[in-house]
N, C-alpha and C. Protein backbone atom coordinates (compact mmCIF):
# COMPACT_ATOMS: atom_id res chain seq x y z
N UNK A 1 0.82 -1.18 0.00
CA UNK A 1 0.00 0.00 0.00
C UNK A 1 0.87 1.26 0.00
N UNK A 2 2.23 0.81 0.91
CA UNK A 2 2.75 2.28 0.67
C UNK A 2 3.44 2.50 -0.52
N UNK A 3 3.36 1.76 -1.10
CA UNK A 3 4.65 1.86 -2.12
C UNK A 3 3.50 2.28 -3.53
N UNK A 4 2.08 1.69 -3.39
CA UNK A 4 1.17 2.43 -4.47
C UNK A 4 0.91 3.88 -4.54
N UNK A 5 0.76 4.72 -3.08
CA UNK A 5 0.75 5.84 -2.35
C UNK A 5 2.28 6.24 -2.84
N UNK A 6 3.34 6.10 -2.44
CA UNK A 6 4.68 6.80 -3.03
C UNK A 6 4.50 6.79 -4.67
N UNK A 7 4.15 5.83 -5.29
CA UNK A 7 3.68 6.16 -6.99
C UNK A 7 3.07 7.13 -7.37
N UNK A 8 1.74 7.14 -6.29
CA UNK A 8 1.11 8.36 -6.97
C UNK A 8 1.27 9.70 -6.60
N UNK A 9 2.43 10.02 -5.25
CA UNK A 9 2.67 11.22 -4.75
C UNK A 9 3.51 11.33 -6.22
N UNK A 10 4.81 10.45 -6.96
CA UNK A 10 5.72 10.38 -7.28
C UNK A 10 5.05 11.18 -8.51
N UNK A 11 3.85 10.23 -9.36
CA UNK A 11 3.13 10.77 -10.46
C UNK A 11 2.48 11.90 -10.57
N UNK A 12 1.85 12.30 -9.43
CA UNK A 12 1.26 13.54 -9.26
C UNK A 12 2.23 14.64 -9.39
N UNK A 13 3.34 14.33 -9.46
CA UNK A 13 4.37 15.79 -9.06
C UNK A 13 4.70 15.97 -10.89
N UNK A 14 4.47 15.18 -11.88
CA UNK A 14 4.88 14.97 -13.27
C UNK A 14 3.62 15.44 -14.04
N UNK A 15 2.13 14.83 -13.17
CA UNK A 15 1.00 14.95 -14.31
C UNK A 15 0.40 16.45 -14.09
N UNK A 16 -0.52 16.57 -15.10
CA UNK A 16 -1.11 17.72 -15.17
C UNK A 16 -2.28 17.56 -13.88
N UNK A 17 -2.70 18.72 -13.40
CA UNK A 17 -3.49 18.41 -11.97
C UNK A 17 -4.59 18.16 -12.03
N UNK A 18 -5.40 17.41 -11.17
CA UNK A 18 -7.00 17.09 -11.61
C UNK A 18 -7.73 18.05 -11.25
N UNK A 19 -9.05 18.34 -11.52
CA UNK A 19 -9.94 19.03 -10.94
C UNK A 19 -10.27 19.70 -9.84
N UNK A 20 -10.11 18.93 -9.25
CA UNK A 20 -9.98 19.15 -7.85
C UNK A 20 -9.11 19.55 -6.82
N UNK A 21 -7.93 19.22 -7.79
CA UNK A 21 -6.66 19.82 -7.33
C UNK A 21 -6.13 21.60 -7.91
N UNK A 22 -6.90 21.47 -9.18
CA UNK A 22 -7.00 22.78 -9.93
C UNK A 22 -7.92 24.14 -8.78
N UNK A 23 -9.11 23.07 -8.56
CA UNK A 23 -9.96 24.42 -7.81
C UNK A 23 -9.92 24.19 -6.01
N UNK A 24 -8.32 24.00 -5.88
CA UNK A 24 -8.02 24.29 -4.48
C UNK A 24 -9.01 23.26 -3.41
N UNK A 25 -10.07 22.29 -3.79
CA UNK A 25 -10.63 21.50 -3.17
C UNK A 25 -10.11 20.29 -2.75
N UNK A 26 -11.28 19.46 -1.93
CA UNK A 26 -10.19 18.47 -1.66
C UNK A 26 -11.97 17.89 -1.73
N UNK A 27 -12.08 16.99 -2.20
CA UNK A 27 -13.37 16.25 -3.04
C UNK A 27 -13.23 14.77 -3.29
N UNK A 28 -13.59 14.13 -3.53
CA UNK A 28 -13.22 12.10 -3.76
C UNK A 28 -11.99 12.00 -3.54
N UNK A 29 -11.47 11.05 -4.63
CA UNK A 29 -10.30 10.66 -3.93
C UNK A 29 -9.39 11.56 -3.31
N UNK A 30 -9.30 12.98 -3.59
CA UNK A 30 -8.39 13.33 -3.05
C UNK A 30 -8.40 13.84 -1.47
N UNK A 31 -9.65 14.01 -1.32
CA UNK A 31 -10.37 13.67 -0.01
C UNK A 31 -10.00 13.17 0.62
N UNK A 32 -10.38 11.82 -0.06
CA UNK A 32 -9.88 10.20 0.94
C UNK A 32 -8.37 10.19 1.36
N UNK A 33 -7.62 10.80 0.44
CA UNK A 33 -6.31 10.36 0.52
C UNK A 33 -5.26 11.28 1.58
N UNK A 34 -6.32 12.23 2.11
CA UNK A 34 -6.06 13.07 3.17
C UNK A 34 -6.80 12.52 4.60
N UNK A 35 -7.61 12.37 4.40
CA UNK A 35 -8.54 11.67 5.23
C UNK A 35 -7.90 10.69 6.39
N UNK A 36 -7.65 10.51 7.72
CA UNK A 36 -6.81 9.62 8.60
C UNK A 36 -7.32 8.86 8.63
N UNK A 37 -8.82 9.08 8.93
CA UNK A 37 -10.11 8.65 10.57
C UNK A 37 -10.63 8.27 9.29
N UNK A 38 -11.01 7.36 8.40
CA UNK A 38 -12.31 6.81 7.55
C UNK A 38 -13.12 5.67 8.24
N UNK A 39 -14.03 6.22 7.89
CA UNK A 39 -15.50 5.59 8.21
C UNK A 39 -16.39 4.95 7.13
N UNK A 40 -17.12 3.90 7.19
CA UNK A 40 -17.37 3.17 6.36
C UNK A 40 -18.65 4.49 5.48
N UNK A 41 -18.98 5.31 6.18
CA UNK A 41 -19.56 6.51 5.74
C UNK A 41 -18.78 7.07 4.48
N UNK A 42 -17.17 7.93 5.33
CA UNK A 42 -16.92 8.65 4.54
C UNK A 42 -16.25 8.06 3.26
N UNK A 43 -15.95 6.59 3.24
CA UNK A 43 -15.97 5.80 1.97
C UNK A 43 -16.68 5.98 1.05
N UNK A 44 -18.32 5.99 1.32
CA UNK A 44 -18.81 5.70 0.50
C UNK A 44 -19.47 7.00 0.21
N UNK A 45 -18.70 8.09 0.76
CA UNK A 45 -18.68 9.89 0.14
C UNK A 45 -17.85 9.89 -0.73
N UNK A 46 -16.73 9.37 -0.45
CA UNK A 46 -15.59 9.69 -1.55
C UNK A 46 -16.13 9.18 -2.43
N UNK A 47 -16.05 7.87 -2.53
CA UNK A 47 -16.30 7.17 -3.84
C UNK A 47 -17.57 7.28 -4.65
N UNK A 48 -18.23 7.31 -3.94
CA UNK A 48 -19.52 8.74 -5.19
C UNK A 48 -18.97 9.97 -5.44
N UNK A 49 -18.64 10.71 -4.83
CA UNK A 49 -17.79 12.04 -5.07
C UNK A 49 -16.93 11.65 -6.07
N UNK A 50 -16.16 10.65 -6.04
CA UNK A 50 -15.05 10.99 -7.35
C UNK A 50 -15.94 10.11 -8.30
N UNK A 51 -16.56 9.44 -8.52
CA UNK A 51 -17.58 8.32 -9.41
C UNK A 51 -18.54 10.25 -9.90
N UNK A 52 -18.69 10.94 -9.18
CA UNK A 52 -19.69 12.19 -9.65
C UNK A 52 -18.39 12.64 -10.74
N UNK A 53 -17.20 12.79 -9.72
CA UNK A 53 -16.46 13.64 -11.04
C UNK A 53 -16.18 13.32 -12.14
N UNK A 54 -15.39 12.08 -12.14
CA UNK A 54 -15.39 11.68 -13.52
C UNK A 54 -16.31 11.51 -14.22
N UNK A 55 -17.59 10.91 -14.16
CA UNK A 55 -18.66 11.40 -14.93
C UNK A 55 -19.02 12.63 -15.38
N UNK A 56 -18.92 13.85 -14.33
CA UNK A 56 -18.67 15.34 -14.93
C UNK A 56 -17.62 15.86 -15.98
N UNK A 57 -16.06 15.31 -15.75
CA UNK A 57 -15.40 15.61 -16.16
C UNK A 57 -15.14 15.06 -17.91
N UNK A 58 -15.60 13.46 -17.27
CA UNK A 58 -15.37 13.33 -18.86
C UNK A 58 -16.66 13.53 -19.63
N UNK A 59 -18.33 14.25 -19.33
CA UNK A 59 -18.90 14.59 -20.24
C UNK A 59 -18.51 15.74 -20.46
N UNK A 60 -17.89 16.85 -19.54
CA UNK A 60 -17.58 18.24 -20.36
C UNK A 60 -16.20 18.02 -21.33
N UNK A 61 -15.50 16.86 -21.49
CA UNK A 61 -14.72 16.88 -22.40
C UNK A 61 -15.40 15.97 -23.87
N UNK A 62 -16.06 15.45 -23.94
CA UNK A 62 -16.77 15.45 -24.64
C UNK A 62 -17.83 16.53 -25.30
N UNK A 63 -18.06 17.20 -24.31
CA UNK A 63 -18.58 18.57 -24.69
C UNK A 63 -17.53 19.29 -25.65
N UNK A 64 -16.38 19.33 -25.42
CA UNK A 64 -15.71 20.31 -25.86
C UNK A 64 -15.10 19.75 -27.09
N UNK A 65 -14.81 18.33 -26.91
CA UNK A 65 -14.18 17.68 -28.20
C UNK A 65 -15.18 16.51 -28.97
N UNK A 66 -15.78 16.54 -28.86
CA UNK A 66 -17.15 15.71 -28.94
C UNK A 66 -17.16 14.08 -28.75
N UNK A 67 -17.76 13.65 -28.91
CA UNK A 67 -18.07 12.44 -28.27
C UNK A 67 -17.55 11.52 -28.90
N UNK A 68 -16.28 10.58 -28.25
CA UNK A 68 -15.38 9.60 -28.80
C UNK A 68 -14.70 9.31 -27.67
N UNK A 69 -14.14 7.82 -28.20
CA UNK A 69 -14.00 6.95 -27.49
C UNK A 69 -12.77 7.24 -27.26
N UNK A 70 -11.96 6.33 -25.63
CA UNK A 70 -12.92 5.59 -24.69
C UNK A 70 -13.83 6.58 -23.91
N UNK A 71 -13.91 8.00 -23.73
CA UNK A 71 -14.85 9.15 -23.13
C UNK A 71 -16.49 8.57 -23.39
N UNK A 72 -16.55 8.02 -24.37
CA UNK A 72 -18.03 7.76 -24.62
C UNK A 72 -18.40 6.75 -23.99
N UNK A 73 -17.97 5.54 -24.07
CA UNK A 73 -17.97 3.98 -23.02
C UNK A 73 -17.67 4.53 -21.69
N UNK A 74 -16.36 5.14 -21.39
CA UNK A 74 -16.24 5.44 -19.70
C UNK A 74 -17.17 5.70 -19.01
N UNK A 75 -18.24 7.26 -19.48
CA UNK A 75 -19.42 7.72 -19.02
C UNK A 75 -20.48 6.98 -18.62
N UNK A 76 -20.29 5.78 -19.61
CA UNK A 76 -21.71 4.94 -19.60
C UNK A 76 -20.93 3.92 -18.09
N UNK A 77 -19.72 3.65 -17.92
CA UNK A 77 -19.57 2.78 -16.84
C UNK A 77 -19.39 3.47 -15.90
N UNK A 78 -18.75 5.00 -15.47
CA UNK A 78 -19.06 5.32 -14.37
C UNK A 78 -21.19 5.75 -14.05
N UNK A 79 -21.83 5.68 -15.23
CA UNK A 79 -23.26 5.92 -14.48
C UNK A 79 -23.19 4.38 -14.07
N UNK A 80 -22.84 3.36 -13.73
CA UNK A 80 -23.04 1.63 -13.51
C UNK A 80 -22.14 2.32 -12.35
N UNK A 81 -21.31 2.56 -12.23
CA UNK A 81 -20.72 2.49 -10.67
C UNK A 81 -21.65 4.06 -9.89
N UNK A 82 -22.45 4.58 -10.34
CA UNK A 82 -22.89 5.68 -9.38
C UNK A 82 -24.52 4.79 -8.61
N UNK A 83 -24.64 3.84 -10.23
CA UNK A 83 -25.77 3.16 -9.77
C UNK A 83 -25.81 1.73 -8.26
N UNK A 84 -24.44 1.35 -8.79
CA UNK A 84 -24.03 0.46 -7.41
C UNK A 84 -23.87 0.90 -6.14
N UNK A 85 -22.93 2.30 -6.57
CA UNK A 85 -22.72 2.62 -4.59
C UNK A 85 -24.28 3.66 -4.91
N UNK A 86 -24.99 3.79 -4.97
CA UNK A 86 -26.65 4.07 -4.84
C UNK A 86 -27.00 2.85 -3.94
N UNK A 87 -27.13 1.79 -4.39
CA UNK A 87 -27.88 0.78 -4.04
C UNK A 87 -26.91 0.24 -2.85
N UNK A 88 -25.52 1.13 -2.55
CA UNK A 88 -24.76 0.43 -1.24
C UNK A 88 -25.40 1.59 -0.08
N UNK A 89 -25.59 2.78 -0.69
CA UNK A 89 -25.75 3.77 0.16
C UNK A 89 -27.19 3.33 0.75
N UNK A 90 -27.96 2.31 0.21
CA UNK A 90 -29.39 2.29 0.18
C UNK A 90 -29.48 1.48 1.61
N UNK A 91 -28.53 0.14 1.18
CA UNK A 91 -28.02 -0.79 2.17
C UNK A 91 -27.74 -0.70 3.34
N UNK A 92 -27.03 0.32 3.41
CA UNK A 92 -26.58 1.38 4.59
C UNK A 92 -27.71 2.28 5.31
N UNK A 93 -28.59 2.27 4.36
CA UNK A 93 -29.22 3.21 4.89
C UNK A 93 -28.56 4.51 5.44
N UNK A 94 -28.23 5.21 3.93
CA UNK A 94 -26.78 6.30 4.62
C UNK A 94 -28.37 7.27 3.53
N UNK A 95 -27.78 8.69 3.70
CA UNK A 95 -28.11 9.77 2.71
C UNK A 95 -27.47 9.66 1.78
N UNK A 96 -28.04 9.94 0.55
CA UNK A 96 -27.12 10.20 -0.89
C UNK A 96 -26.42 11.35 -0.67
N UNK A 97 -25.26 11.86 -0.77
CA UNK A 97 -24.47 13.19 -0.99
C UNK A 97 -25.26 13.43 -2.26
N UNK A 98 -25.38 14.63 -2.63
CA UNK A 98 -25.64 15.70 -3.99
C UNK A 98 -24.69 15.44 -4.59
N UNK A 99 -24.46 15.59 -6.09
CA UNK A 99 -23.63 15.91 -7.43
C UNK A 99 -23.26 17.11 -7.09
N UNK A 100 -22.34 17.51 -6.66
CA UNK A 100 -21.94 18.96 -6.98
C UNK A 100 -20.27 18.87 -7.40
N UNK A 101 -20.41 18.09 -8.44
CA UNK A 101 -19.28 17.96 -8.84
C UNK A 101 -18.82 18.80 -10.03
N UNK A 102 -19.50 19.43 -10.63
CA UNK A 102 -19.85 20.84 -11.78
C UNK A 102 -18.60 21.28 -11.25
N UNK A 103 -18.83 21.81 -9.99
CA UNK A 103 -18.06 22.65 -9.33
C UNK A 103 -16.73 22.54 -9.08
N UNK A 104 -16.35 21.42 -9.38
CA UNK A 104 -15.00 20.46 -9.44
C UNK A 104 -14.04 20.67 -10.53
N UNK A 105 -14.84 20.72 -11.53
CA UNK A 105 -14.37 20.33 -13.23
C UNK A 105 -13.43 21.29 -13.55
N UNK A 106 -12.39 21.04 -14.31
CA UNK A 106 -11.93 22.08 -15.21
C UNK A 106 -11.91 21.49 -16.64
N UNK A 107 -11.79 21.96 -17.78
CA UNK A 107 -11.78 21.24 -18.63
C UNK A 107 -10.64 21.55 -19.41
N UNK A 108 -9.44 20.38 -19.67
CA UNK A 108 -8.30 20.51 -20.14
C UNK A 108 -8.53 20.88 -21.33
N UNK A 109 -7.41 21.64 -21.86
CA UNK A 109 -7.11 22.82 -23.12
C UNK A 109 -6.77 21.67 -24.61
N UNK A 110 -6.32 20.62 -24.43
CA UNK A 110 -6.45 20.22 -25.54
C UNK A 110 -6.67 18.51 -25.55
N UNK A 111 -6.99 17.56 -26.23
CA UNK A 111 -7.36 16.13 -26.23
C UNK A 111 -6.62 15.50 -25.49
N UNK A 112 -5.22 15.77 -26.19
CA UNK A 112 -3.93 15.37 -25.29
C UNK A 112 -3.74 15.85 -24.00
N UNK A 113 -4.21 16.47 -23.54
CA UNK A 113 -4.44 16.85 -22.18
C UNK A 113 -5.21 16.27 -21.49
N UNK A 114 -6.68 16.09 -22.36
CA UNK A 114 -7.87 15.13 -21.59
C UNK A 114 -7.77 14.04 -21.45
N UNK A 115 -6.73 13.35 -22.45
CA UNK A 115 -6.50 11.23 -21.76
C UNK A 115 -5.37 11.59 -20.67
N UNK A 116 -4.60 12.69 -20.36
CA UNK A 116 -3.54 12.78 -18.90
C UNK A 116 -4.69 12.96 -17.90
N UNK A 117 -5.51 13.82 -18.01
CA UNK A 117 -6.09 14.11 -17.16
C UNK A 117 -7.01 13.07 -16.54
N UNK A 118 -7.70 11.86 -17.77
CA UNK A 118 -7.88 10.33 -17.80
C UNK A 118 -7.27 9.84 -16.67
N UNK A 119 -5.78 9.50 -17.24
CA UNK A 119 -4.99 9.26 -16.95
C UNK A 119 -4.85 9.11 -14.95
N UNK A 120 -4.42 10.62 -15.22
CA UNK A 120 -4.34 10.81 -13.53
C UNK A 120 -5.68 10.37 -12.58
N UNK A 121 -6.93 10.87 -12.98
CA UNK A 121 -8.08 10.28 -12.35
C UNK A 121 -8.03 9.49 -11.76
N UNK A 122 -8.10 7.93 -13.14
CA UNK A 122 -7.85 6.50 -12.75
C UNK A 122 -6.92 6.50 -11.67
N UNK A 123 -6.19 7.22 -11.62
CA UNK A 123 -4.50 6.85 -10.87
C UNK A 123 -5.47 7.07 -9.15
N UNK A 124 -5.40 8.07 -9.08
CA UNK A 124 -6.15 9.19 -7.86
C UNK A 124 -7.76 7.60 -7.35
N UNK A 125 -8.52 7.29 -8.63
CA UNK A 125 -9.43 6.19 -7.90
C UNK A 125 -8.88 5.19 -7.89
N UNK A 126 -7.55 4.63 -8.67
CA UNK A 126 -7.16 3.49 -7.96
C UNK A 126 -6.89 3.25 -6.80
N UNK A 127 -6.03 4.31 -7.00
CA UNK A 127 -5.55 4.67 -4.79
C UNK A 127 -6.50 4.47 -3.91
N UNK A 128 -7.46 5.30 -4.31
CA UNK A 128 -8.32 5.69 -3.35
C UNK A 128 -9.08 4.18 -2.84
N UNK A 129 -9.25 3.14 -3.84
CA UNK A 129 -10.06 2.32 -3.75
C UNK A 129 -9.35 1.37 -3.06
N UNK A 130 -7.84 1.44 -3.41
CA UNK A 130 -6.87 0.52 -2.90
C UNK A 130 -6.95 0.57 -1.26
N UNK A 131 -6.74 1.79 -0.84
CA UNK A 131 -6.87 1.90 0.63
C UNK A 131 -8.04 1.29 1.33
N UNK A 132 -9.50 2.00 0.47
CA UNK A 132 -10.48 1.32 1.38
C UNK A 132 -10.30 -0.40 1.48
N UNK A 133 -9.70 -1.23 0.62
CA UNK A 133 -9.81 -2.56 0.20
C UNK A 133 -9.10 -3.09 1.45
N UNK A 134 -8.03 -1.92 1.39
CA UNK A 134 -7.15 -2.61 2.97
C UNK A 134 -7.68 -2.54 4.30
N UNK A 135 -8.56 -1.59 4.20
CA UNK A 135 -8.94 -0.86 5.55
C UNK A 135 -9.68 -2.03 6.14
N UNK A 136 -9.21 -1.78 7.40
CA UNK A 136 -9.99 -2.64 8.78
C UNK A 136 -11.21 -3.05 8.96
N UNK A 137 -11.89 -1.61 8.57
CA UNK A 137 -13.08 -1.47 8.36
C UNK A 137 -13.60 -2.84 7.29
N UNK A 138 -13.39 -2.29 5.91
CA UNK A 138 -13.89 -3.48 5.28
C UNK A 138 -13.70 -4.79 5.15
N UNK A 139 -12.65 -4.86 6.07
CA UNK A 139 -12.37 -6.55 6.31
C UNK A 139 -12.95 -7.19 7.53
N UNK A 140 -14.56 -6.45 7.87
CA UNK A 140 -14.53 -6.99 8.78
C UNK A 140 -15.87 -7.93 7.97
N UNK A 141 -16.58 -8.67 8.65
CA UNK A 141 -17.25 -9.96 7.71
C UNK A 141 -18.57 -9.18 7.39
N UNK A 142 -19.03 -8.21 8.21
CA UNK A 142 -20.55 -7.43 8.09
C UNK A 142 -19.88 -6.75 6.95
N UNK A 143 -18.88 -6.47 6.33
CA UNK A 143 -18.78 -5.50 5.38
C UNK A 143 -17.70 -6.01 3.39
N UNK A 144 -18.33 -7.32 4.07
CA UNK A 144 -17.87 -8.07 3.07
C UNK A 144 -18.52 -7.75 1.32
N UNK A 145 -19.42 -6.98 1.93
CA UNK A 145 -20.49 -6.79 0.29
C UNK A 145 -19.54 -5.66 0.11
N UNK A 146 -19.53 -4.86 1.04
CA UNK A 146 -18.65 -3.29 0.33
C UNK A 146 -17.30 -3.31 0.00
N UNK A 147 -16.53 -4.15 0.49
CA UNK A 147 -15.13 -4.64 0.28
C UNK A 147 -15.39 -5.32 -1.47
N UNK A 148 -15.76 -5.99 -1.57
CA UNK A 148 -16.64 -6.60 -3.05
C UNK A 148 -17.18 -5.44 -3.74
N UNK A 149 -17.57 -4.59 -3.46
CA UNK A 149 -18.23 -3.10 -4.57
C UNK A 149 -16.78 -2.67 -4.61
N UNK A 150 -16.01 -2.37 -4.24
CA UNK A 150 -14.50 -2.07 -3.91
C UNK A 150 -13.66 -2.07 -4.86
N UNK A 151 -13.64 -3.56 -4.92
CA UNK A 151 -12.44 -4.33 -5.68
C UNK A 151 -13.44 -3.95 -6.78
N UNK A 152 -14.97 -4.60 -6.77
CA UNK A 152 -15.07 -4.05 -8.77
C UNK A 152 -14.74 -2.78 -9.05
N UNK A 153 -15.01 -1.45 -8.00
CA UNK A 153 -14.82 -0.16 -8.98
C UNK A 153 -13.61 -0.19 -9.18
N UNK A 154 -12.41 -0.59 -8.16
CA UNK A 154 -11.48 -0.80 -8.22
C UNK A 154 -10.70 -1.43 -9.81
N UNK A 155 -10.93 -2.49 -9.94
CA UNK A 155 -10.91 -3.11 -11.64
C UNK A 155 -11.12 -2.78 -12.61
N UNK A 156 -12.53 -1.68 -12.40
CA UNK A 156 -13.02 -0.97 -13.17
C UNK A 156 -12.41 0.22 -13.78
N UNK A 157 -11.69 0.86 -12.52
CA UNK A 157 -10.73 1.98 -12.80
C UNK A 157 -9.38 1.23 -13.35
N UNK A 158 -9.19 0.05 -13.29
CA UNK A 158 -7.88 -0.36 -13.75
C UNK A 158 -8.12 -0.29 -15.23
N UNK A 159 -9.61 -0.80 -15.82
CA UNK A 159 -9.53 -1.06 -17.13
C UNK A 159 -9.49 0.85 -17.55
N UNK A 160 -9.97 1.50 -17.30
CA UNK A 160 -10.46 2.94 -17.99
C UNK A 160 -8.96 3.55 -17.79
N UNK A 161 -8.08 3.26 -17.04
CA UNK A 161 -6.80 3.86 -16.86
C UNK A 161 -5.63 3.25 -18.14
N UNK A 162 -6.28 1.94 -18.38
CA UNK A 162 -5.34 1.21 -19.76
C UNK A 162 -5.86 2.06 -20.92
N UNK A 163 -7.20 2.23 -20.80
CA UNK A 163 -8.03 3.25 -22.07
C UNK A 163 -7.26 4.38 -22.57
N UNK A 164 -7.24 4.97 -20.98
CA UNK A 164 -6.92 6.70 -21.59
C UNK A 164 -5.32 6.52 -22.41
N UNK A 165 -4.26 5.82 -21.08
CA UNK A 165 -3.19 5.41 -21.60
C UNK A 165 -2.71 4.96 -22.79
N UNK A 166 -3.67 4.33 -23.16
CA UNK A 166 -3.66 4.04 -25.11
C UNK A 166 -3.90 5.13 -25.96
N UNK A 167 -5.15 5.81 -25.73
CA UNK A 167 -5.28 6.90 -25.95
C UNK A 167 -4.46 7.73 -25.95
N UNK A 168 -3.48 7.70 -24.98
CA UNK A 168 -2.36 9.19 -24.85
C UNK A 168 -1.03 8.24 -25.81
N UNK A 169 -1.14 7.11 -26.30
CA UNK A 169 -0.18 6.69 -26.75
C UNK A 169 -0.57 6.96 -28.39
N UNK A 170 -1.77 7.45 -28.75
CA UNK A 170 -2.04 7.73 -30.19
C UNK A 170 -1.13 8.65 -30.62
């Protein structure tokens, strides 16, 4: 775990900054990754919070460069992961947090900018997902379903991070 965490301090200091890092916030993963004290709560804030952004982020880049792939497939699988942790938050019987992830977005200046910015995302929810997977919390046996929503968004972000990466290799 620490050595995934030293990668992405390592990468973050090279890539262009995310959203969230652009508008001085601290929002999903990057939230989490500040975060000491997590709670099986504020898990499942982050990870809608950054599941809101990237869905924001990559339809306003589609907005701007229009609609093509992988931006067009990604969108459609982060609404499948906003729809799962929905139905975890339901489980929980937690409140939905609001979308106010608008407020997050910046939208990179050119294509080649938008698969880094891909790029880094994935990086930022792999982490993020990696930690909860380890955490105490979800290894305990009552929380065996959310440890399991976990690892899929988790996988999920592995495949969309090979995407952009191809993409930035065009």
């Amino acid at each position: 775990m620490r050595k995934l965490i030293t990668l992405f301090m390592i990468l973050s200091v090279f890539a262009l900054p995310s959203a969230a890092e652009t508008s001085g916030a601290t929002w999903g993963a990057r939230a989490a990754a500040i975060d000491a004290e997590l709670t099986v709560a504020d898990m499942l804030r982050y990870a809608i919070e950054d599941e809101y952004l990237a869905r924001a982020e990559y339809a306003a880049i589609q907005n701007k460069f229009g609609a093509q792939r992988p931006f067009s497939n990604i969108i459609k699988s982060e609404e499948s992961h906003i729809g799962w942790l929905k139905d975890a938050y339901a489980k929980a019987a937690l409140s939905l947090p609001k979308d106010e992830a608008a407020v997050f977005i910046v939208v990179p200046a050119t294509l080649r900018d938008a698969f880094q910015a891909g790029v880094n995302a994935e990086i930022e929810n792999i982490a993020m997902y990696e930690s909860f997977i380890v955490s105490p919390l979800t290894n305990r046996s009552e929380n065996a379903s959310l440890k399991a929503l976990f690892i899929r968004l988790r996988d999920a972000s592995k495949n969309h991070l090979a995407s952009f990466r191809n993409g930035l290799s065009r």
